[in-house]
PDB file of N, CA and C in Angstrom:
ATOM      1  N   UNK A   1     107.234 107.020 103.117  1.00  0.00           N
ATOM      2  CA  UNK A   1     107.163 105.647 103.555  1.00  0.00           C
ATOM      3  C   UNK A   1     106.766 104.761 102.375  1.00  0.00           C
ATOM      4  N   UNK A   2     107.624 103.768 102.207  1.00  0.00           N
ATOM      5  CA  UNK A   2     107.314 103.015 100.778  1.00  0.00           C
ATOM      6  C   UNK A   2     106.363 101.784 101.397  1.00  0.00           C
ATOM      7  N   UNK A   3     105.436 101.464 100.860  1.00  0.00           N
ATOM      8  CA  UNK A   3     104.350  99.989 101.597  1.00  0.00           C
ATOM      9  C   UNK A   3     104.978  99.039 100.493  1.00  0.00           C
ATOM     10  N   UNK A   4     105.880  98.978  99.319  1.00  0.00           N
ATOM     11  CA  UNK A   4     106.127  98.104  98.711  1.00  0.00           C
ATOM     12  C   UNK A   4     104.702  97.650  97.523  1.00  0.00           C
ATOM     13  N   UNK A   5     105.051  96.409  96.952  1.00  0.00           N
ATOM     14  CA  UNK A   5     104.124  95.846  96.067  1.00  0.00           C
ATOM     15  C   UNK A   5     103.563  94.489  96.434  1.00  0.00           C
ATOM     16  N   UNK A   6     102.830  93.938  96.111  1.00  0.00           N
ATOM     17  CA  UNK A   6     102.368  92.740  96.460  1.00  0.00           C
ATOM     18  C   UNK A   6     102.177  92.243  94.992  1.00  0.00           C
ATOM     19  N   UNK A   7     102.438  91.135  94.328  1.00  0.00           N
ATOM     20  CA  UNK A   7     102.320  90.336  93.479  1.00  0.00           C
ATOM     21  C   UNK A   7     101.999  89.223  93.770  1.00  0.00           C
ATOM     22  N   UNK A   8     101.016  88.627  92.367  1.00  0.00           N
ATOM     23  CA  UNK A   8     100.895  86.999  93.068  1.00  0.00           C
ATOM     24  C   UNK A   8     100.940  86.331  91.505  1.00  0.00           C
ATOM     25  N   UNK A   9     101.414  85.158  91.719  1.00  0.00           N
ATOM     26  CA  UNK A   9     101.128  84.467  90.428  1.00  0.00           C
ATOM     27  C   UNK A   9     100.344  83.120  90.455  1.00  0.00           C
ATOM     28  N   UNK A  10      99.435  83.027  89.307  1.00  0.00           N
ATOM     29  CA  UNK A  10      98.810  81.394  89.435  1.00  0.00           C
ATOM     30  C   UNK A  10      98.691  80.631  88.518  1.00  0.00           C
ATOM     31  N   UNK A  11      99.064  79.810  88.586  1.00  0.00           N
ATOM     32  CA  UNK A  11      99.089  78.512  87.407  1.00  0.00           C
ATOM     33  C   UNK A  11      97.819  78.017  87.673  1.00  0.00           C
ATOM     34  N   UNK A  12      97.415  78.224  86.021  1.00  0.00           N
ATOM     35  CA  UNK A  12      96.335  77.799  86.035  1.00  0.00           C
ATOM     36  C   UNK A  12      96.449  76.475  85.035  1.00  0.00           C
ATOM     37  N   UNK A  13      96.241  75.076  85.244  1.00  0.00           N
ATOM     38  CA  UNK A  13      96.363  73.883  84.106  1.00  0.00           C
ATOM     39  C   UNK A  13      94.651  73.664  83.981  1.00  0.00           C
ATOM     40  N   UNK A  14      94.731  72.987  82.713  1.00  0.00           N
ATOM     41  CA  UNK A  14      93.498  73.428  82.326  1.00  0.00           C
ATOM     42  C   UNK A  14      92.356  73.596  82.093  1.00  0.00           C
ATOM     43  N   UNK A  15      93.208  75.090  81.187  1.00  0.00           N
ATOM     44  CA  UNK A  15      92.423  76.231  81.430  1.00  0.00           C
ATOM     45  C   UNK A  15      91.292  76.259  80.645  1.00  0.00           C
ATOM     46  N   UNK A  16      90.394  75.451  79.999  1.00  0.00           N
ATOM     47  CA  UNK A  16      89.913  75.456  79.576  1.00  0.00           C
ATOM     48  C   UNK A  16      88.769  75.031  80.230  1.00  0.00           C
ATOM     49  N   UNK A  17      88.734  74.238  81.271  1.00  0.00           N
ATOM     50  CA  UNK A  17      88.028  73.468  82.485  1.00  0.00           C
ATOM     51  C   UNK A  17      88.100  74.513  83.256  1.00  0.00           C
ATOM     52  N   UNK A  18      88.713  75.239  83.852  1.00  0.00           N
ATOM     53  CA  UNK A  18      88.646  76.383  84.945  1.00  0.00           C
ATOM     54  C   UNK A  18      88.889  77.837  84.982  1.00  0.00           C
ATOM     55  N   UNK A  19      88.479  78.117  83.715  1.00  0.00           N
ATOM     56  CA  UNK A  19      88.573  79.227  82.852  1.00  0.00           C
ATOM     57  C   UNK A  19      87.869  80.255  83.912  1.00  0.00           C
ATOM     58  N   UNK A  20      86.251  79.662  83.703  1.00  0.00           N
ATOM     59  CA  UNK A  20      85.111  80.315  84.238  1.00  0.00           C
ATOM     60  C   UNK A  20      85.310  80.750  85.810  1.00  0.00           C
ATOM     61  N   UNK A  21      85.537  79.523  86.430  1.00  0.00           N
ATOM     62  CA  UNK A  21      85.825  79.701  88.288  1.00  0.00           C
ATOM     63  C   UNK A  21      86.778  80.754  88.036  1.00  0.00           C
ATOM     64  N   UNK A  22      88.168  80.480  87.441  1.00  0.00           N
ATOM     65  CA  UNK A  22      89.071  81.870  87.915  1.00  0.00           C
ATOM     66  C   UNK A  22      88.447  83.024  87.421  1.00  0.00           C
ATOM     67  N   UNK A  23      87.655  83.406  86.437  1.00  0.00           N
ATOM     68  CA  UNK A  23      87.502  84.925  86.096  1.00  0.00           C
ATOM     69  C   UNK A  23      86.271  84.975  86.921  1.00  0.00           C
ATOM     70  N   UNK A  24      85.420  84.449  87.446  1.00  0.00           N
ATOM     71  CA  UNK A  24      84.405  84.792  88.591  1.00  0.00           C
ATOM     72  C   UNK A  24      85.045  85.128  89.773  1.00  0.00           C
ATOM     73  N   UNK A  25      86.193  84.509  89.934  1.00  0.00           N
ATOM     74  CA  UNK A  25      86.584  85.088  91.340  1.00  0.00           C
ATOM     75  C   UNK A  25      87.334  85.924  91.428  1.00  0.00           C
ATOM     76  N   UNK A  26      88.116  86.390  90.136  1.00  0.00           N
ATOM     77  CA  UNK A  26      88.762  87.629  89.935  1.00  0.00           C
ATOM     78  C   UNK A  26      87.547  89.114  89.566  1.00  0.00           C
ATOM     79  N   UNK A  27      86.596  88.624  89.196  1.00  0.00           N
ATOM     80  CA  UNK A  27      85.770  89.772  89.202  1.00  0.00           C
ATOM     81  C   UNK A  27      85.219  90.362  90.907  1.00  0.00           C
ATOM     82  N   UNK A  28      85.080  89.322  91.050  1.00  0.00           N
ATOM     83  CA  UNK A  28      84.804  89.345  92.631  1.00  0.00           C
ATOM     84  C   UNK A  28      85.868  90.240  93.241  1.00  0.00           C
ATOM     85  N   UNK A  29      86.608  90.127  93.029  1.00  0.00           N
ATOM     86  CA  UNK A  29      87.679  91.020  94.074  1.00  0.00           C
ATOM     87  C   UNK A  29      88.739  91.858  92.827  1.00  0.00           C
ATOM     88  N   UNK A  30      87.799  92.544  91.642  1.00  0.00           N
ATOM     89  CA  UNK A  30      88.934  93.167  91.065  1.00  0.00           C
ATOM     90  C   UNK A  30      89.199  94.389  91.585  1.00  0.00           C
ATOM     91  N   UNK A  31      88.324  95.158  92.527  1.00  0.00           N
ATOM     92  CA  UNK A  31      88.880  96.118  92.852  1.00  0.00           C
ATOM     93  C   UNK A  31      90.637  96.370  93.838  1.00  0.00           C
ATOM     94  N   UNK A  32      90.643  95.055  94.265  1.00  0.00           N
ATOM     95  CA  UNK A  32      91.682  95.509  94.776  1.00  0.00           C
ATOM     96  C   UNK A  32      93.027  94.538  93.238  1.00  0.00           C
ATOM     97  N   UNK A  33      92.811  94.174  91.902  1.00  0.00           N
ATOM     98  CA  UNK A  33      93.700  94.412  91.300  1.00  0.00           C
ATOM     99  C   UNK A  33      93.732  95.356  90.991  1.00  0.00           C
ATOM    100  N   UNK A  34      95.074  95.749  90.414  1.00  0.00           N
ATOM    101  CA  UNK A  34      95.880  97.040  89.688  1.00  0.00           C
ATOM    102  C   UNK A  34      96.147  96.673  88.560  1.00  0.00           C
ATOM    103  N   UNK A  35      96.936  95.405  88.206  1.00  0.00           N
ATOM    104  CA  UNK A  35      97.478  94.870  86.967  1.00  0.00           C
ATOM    105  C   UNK A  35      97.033  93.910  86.681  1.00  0.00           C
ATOM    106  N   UNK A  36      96.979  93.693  85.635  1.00  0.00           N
ATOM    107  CA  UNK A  36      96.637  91.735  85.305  1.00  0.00           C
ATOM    108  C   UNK A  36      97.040  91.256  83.627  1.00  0.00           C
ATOM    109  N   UNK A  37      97.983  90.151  83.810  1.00  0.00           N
ATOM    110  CA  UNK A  37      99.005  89.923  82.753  1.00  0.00           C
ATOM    111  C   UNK A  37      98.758  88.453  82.477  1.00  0.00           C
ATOM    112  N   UNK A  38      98.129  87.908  81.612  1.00  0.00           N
ATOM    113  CA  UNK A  38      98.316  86.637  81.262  1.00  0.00           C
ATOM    114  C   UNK A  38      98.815  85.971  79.921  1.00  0.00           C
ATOM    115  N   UNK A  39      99.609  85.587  80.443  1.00  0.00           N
ATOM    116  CA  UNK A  39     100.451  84.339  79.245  1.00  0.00           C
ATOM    117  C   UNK A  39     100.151  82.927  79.610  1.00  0.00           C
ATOM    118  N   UNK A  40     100.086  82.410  78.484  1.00  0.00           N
ATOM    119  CA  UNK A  40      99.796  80.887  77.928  1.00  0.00           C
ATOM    120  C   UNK A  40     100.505  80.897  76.460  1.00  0.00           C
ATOM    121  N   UNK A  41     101.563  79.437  76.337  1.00  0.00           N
ATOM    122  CA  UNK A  41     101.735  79.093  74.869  1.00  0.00           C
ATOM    123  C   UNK A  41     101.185  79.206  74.071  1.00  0.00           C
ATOM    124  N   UNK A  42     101.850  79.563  73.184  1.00  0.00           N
ATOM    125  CA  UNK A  42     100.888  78.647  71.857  1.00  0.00           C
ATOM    126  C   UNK A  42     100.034  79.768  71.534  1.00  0.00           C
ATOM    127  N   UNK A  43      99.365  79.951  70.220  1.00  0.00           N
ATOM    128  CA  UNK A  43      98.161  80.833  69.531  1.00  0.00           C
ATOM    129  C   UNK A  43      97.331  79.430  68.874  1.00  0.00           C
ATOM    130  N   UNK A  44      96.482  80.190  68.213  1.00  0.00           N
ATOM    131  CA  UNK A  44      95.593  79.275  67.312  1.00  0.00           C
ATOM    132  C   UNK A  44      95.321  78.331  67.433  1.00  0.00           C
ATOM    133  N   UNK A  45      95.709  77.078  66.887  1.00  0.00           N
ATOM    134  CA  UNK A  45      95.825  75.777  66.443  1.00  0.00           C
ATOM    135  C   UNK A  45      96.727  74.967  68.160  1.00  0.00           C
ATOM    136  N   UNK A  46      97.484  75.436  68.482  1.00  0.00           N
ATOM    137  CA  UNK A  46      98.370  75.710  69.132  1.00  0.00           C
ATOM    138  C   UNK A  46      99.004  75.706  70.538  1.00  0.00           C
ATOM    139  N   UNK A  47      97.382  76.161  70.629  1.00  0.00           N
ATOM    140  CA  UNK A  47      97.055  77.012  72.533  1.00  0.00           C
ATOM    141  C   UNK A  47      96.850  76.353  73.242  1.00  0.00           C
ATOM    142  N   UNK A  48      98.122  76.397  74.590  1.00  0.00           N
ATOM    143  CA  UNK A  48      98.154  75.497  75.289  1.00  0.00           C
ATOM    144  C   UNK A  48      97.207  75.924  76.351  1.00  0.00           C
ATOM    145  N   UNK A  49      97.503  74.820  76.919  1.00  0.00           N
ATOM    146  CA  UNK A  49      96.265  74.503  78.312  1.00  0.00           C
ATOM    147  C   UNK A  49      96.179  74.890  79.580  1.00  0.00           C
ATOM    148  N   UNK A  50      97.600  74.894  79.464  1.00  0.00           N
ATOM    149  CA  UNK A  50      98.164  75.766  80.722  1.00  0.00           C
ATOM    150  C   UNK A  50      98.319  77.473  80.561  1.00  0.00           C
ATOM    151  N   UNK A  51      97.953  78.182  81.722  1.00  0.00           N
ATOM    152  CA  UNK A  51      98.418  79.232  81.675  1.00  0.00           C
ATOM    153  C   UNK A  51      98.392  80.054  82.939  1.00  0.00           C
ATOM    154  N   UNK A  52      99.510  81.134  82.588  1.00  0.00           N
ATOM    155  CA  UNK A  52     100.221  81.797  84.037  1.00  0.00           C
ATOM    156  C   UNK A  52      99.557  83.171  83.802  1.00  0.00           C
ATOM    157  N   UNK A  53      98.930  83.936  85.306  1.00  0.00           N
ATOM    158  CA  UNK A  53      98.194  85.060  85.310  1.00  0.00           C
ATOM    159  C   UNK A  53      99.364  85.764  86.178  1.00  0.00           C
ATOM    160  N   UNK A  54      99.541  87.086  85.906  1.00  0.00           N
ATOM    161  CA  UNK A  54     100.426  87.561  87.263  1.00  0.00           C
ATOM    162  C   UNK A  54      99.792  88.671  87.532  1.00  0.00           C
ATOM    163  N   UNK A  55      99.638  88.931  88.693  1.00  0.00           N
ATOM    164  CA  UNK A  55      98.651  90.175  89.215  1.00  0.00           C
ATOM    165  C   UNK A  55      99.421  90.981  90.360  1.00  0.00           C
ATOM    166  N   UNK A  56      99.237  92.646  90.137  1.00  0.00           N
ATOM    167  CA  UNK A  56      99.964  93.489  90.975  1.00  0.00           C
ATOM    168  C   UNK A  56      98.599  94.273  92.031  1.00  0.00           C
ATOM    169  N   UNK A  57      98.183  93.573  93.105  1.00  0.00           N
ATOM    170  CA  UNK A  57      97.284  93.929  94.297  1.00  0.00           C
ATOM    171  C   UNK A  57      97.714  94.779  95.048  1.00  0.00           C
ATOM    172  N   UNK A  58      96.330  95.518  95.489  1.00  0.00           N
ATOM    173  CA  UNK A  58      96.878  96.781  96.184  1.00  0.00           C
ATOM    174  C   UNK A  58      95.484  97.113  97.747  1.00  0.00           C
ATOM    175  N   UNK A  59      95.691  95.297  97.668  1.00  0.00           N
ATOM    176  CA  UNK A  59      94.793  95.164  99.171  1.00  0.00           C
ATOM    177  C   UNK A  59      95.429  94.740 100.242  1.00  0.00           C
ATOM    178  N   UNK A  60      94.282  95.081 101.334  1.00  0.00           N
ATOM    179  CA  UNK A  60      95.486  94.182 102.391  1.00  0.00           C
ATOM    180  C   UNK A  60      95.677  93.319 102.676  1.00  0.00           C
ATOM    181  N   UNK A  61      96.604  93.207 103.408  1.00  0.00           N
ATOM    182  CA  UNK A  61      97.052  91.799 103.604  1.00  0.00           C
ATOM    183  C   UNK A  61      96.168  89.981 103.920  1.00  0.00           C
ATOM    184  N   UNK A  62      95.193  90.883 104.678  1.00  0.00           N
ATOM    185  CA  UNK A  62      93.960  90.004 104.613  1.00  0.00           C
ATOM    186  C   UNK A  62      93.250  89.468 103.320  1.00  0.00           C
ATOM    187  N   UNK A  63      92.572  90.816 102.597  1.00  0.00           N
ATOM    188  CA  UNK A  63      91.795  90.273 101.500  1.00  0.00           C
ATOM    189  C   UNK A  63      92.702  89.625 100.426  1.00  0.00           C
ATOM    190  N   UNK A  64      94.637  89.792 100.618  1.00  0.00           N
ATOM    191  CA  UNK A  64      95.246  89.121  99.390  1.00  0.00           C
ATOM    192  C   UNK A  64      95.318  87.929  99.939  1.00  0.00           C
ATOM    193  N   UNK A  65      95.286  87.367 101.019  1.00  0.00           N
ATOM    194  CA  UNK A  65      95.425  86.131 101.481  1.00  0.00           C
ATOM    195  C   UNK A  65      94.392  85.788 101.410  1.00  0.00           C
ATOM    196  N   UNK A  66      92.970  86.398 101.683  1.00  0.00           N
ATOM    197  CA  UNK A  66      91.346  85.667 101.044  1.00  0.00           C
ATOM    198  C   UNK A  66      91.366  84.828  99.804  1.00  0.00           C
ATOM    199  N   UNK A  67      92.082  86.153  98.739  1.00  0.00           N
ATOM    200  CA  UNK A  67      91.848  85.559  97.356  1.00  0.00           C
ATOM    201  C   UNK A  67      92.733  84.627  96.923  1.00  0.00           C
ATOM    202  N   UNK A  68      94.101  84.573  97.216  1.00  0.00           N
ATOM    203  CA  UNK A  68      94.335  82.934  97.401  1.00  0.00           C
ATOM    204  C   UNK A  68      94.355  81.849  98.092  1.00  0.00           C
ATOM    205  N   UNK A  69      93.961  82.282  98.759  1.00  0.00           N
ATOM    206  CA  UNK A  69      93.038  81.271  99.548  1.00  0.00           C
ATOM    207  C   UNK A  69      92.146  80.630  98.642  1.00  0.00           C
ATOM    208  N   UNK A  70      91.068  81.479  98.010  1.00  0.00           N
ATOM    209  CA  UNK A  70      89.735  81.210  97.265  1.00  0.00           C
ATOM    210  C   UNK A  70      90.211  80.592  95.835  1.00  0.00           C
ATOM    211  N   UNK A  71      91.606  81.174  95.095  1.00  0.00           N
ATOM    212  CA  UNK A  71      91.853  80.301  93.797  1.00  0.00           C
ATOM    213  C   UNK A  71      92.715  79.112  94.527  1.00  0.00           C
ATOM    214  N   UNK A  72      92.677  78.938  95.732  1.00  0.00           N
ATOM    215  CA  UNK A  72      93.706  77.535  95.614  1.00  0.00           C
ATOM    216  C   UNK A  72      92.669  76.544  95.634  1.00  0.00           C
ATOM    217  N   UNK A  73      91.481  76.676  96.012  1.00  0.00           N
ATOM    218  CA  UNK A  73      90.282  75.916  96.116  1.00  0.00           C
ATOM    219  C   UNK A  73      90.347  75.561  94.581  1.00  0.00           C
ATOM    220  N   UNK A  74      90.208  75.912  93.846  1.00  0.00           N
ATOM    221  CA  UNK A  74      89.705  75.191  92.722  1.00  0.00           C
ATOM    222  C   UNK A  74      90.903  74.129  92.088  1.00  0.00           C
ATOM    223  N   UNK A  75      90.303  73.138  91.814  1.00  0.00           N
ATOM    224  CA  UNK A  75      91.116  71.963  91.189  1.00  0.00           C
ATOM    225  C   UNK A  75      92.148  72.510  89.936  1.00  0.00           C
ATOM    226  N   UNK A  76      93.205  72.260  89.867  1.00  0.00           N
ATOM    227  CA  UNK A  76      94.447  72.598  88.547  1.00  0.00           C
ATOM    228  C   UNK A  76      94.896  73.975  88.975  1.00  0.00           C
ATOM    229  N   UNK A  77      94.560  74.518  90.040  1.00  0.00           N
ATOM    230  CA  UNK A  77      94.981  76.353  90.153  1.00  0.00           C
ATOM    231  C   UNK A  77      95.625  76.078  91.376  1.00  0.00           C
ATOM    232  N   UNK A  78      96.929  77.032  91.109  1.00  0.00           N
ATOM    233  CA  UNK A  78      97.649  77.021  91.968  1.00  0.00           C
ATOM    234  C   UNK A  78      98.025  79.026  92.294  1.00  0.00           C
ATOM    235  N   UNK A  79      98.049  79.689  93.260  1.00  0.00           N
ATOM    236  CA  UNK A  79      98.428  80.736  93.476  1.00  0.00           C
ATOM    237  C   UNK A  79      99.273  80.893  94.491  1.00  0.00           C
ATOM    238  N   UNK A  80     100.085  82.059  94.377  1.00  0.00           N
ATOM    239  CA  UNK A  80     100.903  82.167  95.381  1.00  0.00           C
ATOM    240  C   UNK A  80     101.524  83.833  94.973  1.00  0.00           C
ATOM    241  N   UNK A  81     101.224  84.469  96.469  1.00  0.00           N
ATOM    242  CA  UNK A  81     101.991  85.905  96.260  1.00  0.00           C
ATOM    243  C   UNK A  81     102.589  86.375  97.409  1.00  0.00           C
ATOM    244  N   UNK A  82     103.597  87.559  97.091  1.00  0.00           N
ATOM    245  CA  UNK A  82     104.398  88.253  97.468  1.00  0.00           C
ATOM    246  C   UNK A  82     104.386  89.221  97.817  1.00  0.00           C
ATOM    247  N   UNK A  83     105.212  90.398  98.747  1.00  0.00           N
ATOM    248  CA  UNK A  83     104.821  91.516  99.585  1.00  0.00           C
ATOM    249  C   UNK A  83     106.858  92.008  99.212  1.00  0.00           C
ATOM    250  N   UNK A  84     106.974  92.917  98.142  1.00  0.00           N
ATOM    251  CA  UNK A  84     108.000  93.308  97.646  1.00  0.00           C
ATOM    252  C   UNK A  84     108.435  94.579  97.829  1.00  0.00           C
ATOM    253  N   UNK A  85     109.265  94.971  99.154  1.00  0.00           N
ATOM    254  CA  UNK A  85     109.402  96.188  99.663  1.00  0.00           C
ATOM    255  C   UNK A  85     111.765  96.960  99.647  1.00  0.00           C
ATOM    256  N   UNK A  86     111.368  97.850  99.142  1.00  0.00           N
ATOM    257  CA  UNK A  86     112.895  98.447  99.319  1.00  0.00           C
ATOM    258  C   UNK A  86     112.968  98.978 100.504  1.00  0.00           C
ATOM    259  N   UNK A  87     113.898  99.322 100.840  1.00  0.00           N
ATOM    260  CA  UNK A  87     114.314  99.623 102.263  1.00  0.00           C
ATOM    261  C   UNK A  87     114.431 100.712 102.177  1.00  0.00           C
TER     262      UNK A  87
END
């Protein structure tokens, strides 16, 4: 029986202002990440403000809807995920 994947992605604008809130609330519930991938433009001199996290969860359906729930609360963060199953 395949349960599929759940992914979510969140724009985070900036990130420099809401740096702290998102990694407190990702510690909060890292046990149910698996993966965690973040890109933002730019290096150095450079580095933009914006940036995209993508995360592969392996909770249920409840606690993945908690936690975005909990990053849409914060001002400039936007999340949104997915439940990705083959037949």
């Amino acid at each position: 029986m395949n349960k599929g994947k759940t992914v979510m992605a969140i724009l985070i604008k900036n990130r420099k202002e809401t740096t702290d809130q998102v990694q407190k609330i990702l510690t909060g519930w890292g046990c149910i990440i698996k993966t965690r991938l973040g890109i933002h433009d730019g290096v150095l001199d450079n580095c933009s403000d914006e940036g995209l996290l993508i995360l592969e969860l392996v909770g249920t359906d409840e606690q993945n809807a908690e936690l975005n729930r909990k990053l849409n609360l914060i001002k400039g963060v936007k999340s949104q995920f997915m439940k990705l199953e083959l037949d």
